[in-house]
C-alpha atoms as a PDB file:
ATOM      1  CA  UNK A   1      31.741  28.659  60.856  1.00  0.00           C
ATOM      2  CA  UNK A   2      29.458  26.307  59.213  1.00  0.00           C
ATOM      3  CA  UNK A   3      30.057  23.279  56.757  1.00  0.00           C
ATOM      4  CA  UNK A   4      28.697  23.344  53.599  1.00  0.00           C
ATOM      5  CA  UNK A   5      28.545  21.151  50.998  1.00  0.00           C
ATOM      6  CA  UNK A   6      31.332  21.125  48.790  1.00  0.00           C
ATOM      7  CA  UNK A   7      28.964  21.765  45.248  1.00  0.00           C
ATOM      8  CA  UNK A   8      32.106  19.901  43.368  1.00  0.00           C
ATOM      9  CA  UNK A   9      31.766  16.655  45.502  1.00  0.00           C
ATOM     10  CA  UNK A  10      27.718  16.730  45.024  1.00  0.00           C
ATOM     11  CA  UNK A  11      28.460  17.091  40.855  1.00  0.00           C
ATOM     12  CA  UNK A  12      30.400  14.696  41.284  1.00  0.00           C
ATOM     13  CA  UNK A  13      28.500  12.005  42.913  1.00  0.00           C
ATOM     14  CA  UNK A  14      25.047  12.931  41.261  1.00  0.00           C
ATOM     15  CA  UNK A  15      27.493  12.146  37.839  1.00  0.00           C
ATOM     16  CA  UNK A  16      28.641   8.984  39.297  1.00  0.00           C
ATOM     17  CA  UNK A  17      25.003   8.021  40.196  1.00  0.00           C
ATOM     18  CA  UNK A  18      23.940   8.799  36.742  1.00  0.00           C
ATOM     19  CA  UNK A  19      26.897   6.944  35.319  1.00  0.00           C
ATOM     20  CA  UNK A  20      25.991   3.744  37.087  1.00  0.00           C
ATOM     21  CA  UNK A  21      22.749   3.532  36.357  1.00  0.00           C
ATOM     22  CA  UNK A  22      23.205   3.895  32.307  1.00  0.00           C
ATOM     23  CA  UNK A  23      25.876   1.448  32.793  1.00  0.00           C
ATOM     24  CA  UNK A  24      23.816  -1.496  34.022  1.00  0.00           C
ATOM     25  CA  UNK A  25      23.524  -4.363  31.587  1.00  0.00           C
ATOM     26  CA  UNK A  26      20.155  -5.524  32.987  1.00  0.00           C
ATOM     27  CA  UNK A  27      21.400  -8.821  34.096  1.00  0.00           C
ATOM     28  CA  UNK A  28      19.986 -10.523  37.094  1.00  0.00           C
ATOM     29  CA  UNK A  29      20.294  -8.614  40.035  1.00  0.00           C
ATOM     30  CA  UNK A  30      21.143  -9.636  43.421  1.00  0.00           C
ATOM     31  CA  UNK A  31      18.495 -11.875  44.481  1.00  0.00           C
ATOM     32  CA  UNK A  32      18.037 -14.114  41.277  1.00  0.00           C
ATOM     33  CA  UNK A  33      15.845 -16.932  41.301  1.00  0.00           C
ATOM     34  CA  UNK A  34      17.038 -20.833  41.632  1.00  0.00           C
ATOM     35  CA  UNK A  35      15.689 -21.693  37.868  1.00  0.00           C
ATOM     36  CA  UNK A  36      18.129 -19.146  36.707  1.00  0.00           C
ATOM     37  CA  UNK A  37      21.257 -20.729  38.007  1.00  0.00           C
ATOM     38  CA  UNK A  38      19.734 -24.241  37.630  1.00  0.00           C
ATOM     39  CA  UNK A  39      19.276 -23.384  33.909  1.00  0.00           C
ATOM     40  CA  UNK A  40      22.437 -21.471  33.583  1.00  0.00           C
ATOM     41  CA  UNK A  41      24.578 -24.863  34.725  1.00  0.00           C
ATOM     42  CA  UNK A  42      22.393 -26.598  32.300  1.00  0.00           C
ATOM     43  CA  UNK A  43      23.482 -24.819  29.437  1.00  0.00           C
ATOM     44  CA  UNK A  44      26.957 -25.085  30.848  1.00  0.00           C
ATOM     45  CA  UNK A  45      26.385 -28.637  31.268  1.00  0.00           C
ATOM     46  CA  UNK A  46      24.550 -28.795  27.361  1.00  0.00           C
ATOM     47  CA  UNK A  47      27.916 -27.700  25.788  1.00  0.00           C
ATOM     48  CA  UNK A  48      30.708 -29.061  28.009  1.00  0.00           C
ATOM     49  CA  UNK A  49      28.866 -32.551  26.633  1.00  0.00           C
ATOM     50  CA  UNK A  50      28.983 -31.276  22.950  1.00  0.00           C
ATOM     51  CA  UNK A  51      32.846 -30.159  23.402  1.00  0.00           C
ATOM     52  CA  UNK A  52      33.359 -33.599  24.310  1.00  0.00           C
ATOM     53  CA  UNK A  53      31.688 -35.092  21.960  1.00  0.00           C
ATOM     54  CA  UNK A  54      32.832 -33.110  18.973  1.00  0.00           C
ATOM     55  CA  UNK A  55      36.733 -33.488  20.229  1.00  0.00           C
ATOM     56  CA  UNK A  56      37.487 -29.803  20.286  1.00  0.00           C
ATOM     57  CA  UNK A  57      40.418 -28.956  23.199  1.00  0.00           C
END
């Protein structure tokens, strides 16, 4: 006896392969850069100061 591949598992992984990759937002991927967290805690920075200062809570 042989083993085969099951042609219902394959279908479904090739879908699931497909699936993930039209899913992707196209944010940064795994090995982002230092000026992209440096400016994203910037911005976070940039409005946690205009929060304050405007006196919304």
């Amino acid at each position: 006896m042989t083993a085969t591949a099951d042609p219902t598992a394959t279908a479904a992984t090739d879908f699931t392969a497909r699936a993930r990759n039209l899913l992707r937002t196209g944010g940064p991927e795994d090995g982002s850069s230092w000026l992209e967290h440096v400016l994203g805690w910037t911005l976070v920075v940039v409005v946690a100061m205009f929060v304050t200062q405007v006196g919304w809570l």
